[in-house]
N, C-alpha and C. Protein backbone atom coordinates (compact mmCIF):
# COMPACT_ATOMS: atom_id res chain seq x y z
N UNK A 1 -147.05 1.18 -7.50
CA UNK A 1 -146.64 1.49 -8.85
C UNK A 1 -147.84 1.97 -9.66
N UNK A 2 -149.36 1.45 -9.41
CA UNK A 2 -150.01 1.63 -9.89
C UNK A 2 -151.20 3.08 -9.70
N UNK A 3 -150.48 3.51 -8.06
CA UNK A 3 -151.03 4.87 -8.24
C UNK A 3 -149.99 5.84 -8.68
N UNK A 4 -148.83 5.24 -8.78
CA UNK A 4 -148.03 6.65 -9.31
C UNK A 4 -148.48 6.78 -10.72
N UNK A 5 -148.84 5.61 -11.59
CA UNK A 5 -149.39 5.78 -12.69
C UNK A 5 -150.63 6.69 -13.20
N UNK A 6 -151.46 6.07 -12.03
CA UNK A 6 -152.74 6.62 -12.51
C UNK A 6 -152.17 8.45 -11.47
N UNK A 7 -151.21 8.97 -10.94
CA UNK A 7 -151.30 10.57 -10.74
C UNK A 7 -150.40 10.79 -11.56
N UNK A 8 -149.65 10.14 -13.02
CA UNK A 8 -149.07 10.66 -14.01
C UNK A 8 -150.21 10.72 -14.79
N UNK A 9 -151.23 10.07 -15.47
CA UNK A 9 -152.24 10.12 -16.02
C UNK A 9 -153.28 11.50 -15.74
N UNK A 10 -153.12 11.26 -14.13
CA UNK A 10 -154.26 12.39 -14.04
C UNK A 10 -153.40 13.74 -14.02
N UNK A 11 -152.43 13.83 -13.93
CA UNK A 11 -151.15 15.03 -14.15
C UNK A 11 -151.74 15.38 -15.81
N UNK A 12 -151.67 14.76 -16.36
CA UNK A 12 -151.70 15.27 -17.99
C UNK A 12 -153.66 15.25 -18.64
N UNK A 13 -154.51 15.21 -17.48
CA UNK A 13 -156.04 14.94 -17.62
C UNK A 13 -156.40 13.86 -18.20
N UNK A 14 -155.93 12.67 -17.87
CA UNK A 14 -156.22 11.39 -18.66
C UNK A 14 -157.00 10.63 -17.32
N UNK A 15 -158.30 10.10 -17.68
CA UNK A 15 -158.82 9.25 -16.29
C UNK A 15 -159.21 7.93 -16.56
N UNK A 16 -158.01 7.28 -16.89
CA UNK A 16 -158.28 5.15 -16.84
C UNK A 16 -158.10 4.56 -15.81
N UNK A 17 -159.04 4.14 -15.53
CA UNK A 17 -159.47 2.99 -14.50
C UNK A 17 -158.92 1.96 -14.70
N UNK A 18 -159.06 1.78 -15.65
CA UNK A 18 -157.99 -0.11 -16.55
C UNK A 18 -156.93 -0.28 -16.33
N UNK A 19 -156.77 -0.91 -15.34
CA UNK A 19 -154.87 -1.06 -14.75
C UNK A 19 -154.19 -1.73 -16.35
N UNK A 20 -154.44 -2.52 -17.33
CA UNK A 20 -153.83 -2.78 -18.34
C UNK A 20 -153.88 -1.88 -19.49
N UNK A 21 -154.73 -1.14 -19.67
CA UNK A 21 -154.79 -0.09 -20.48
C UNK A 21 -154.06 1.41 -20.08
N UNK A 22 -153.99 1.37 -18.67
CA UNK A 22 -153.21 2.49 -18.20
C UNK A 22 -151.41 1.96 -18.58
N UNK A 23 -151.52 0.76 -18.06
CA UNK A 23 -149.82 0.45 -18.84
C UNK A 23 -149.86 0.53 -19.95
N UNK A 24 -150.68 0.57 -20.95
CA UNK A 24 -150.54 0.89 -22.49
C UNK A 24 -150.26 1.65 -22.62
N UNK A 25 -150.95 3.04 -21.93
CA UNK A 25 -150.58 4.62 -22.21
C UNK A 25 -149.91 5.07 -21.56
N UNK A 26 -149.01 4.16 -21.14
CA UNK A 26 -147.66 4.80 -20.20
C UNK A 26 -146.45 4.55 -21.43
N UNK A 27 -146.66 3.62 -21.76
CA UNK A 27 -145.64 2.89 -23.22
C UNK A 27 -145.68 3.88 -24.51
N UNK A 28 -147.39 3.64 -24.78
CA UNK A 28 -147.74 4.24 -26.01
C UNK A 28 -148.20 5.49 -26.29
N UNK A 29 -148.32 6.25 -25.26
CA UNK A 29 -148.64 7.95 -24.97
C UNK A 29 -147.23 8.72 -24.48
N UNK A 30 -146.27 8.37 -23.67
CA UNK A 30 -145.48 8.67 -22.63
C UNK A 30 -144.18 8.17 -23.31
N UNK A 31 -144.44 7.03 -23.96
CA UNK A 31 -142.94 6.49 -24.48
C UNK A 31 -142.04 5.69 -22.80
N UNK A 32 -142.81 5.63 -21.84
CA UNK A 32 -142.13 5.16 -21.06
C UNK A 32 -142.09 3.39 -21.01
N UNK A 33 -140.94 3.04 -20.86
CA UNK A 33 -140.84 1.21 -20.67
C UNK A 33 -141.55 0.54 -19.27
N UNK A 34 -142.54 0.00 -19.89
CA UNK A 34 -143.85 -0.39 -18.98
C UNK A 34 -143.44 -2.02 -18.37
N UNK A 35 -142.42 -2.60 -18.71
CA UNK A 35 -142.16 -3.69 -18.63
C UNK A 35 -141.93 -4.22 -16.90
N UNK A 36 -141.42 -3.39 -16.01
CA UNK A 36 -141.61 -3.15 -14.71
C UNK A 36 -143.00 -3.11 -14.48
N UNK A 37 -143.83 -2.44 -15.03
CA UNK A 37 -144.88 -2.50 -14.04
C UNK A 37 -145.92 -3.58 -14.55
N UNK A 38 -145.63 -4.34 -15.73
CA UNK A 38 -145.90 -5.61 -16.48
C UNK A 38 -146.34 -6.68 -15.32
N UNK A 39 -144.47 -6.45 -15.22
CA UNK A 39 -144.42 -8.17 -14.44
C UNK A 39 -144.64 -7.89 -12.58
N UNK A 40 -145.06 -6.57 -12.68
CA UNK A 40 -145.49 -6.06 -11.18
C UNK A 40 -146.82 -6.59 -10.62
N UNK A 41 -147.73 -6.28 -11.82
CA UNK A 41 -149.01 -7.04 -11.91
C UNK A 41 -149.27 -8.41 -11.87
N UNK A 42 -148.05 -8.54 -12.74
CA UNK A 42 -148.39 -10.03 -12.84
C UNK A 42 -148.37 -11.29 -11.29
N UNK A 43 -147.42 -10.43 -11.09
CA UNK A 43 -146.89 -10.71 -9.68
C UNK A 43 -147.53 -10.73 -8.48
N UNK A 44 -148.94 -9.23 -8.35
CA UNK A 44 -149.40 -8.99 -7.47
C UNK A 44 -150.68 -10.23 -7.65
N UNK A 45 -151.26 -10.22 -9.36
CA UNK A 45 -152.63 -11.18 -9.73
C UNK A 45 -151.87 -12.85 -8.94
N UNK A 46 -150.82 -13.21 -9.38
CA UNK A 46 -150.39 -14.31 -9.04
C UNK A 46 -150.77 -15.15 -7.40
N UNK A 47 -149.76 -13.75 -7.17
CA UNK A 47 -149.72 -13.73 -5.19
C UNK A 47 -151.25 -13.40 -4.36
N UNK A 48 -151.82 -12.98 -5.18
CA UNK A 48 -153.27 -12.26 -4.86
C UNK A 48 -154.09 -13.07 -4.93
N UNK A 49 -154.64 -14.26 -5.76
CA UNK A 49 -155.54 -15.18 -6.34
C UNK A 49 -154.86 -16.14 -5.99
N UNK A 50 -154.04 -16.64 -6.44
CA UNK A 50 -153.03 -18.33 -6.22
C UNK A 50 -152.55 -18.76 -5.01
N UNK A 51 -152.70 -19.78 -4.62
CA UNK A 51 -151.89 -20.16 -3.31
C UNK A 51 -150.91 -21.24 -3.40
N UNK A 52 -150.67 -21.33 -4.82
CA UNK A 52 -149.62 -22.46 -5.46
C UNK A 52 -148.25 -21.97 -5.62
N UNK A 53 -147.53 -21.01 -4.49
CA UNK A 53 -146.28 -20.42 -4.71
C UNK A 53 -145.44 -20.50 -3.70
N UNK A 54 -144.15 -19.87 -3.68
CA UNK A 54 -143.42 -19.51 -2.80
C UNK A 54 -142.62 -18.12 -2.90
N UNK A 55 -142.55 -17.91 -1.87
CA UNK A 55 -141.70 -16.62 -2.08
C UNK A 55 -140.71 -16.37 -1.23
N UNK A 56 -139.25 -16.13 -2.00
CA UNK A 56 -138.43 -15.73 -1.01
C UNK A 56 -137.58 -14.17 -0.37
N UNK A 57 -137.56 -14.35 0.75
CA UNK A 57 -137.24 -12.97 1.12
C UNK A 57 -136.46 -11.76 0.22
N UNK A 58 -135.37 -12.50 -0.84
CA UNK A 58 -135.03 -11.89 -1.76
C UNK A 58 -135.55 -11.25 -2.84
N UNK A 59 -136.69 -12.10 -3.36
CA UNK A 59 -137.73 -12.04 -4.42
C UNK A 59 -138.19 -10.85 -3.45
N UNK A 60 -138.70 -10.91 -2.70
CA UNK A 60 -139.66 -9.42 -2.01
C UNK A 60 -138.68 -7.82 -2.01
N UNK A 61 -137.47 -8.36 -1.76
CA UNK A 61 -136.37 -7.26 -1.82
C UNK A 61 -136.49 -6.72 -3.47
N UNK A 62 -136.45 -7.48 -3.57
CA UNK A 62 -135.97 -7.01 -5.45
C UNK A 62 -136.95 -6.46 -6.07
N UNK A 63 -138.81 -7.15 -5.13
CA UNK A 63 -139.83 -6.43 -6.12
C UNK A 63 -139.77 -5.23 -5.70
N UNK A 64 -139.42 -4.80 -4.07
CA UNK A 64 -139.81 -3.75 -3.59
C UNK A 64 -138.95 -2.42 -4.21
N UNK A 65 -137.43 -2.87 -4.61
CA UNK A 65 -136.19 -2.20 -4.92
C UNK A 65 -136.74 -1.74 -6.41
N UNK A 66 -137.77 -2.55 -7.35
CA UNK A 66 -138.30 -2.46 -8.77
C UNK A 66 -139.31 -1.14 -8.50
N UNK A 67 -140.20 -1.16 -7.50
CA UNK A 67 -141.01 -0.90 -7.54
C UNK A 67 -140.80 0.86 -6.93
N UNK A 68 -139.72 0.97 -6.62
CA UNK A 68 -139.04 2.00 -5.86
C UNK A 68 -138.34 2.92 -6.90
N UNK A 69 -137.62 1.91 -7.70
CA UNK A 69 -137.10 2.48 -8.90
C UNK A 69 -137.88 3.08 -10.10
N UNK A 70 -138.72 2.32 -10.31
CA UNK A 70 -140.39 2.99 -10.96
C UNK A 70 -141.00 3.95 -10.28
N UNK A 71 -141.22 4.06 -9.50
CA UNK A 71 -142.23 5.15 -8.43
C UNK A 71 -141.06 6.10 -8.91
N UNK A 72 -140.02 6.37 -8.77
CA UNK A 72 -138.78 7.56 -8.41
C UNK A 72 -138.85 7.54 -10.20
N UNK A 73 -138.56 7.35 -11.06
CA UNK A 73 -138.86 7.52 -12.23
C UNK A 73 -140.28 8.27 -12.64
N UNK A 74 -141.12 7.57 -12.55
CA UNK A 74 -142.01 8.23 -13.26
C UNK A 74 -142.31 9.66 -12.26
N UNK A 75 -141.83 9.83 -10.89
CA UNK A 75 -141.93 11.35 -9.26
C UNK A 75 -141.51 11.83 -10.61
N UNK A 76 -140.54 12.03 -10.97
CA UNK A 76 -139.21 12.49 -11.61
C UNK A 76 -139.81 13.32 -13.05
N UNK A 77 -140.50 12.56 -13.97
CA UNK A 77 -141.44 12.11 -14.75
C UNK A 77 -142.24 13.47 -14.95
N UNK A 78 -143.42 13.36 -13.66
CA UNK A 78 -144.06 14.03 -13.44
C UNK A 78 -143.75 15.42 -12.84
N UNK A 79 -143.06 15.71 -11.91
CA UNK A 79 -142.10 16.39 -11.42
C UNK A 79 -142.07 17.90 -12.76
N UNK A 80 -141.28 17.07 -13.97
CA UNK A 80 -141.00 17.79 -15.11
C UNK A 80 -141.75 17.97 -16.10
N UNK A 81 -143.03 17.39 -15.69
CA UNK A 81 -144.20 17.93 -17.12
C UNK A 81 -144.95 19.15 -16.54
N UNK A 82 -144.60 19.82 -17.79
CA UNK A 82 -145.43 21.17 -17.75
C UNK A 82 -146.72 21.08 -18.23
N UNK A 83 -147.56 22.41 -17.67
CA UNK A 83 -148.75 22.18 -18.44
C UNK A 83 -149.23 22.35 -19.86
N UNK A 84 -148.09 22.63 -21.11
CA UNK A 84 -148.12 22.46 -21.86
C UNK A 84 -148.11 21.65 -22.59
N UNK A 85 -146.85 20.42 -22.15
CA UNK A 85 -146.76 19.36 -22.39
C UNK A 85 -148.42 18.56 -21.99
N UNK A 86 -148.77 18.44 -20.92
CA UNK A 86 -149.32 18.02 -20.13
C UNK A 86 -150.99 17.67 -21.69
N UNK A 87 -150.62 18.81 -21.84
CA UNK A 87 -152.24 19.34 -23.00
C UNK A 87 -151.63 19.03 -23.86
N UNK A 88 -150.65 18.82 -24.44
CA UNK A 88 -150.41 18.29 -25.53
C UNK A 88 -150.24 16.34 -25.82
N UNK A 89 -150.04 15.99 -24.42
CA UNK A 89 -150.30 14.34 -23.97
C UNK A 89 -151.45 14.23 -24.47
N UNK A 90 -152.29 15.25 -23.77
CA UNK A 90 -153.74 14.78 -23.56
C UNK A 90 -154.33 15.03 -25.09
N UNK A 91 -154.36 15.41 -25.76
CA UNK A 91 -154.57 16.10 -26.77
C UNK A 91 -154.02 14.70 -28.29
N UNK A 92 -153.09 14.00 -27.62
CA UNK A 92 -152.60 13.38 -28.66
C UNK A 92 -153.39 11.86 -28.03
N UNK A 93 -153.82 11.85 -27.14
CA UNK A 93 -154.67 10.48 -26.21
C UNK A 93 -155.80 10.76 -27.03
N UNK A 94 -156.43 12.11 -26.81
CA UNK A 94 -158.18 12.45 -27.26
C UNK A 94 -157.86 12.09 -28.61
N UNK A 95 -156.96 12.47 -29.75
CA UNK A 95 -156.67 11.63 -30.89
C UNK A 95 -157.04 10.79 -31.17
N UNK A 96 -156.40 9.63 -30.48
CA UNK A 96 -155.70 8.15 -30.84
C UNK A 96 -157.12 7.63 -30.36
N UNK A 97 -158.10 8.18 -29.10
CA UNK A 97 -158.86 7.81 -29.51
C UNK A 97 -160.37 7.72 -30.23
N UNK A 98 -159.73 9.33 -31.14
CA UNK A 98 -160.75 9.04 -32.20
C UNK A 98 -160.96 8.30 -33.32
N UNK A 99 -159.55 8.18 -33.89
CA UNK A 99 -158.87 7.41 -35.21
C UNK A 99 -159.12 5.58 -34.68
């Protein structure tokens, strides 16, 4: 989920490294609902660091089915930005972060 992000980012010339700041500017640049790839993270830091869990075969179905549904959204996404648009993303990012 998190490289389809960062080749929508680099689709429109944006280059964040910050897996939490790149979900910002998927929300707050893009207007897209970041809330999938929220609790994706949260999920991976959890399972990744912690050994205080369980997981069931369903839970893995459902992240993978989330994570499938996001990837095909944002293909889709990207797919349809032109390079106009594309400079005009970027253009409203170089903005936000001058102000």
């Amino acid at each position: 989920m998190y490289n389809m992000l960062t080749a929508l980012l680099y689709k429109a010339g944006i280059k964040c490294e910050n897996h939490s700041a790149s979900i910002i500017i998927l929300k707050e640049l893009f207007g897209i609902e970041n809330s999938k790839i929220i609790f994706a993270k949260k999920e991976r830091v959890d399972k990744q660091y912690y050994v205080d869990f369980k997981i069931t075969k369903e839970e893995v179905g459902n992240m993978i089915k989330s994570a499938e549904q996001f990837n095909s959204m944002l293909y889709d996404f990207i797919d349809k930005l032109t390079a106009k648009k594309a400079s005009e993303y970027r253009k409203e990012f170089e903005d936000s972060l001058v102000n």
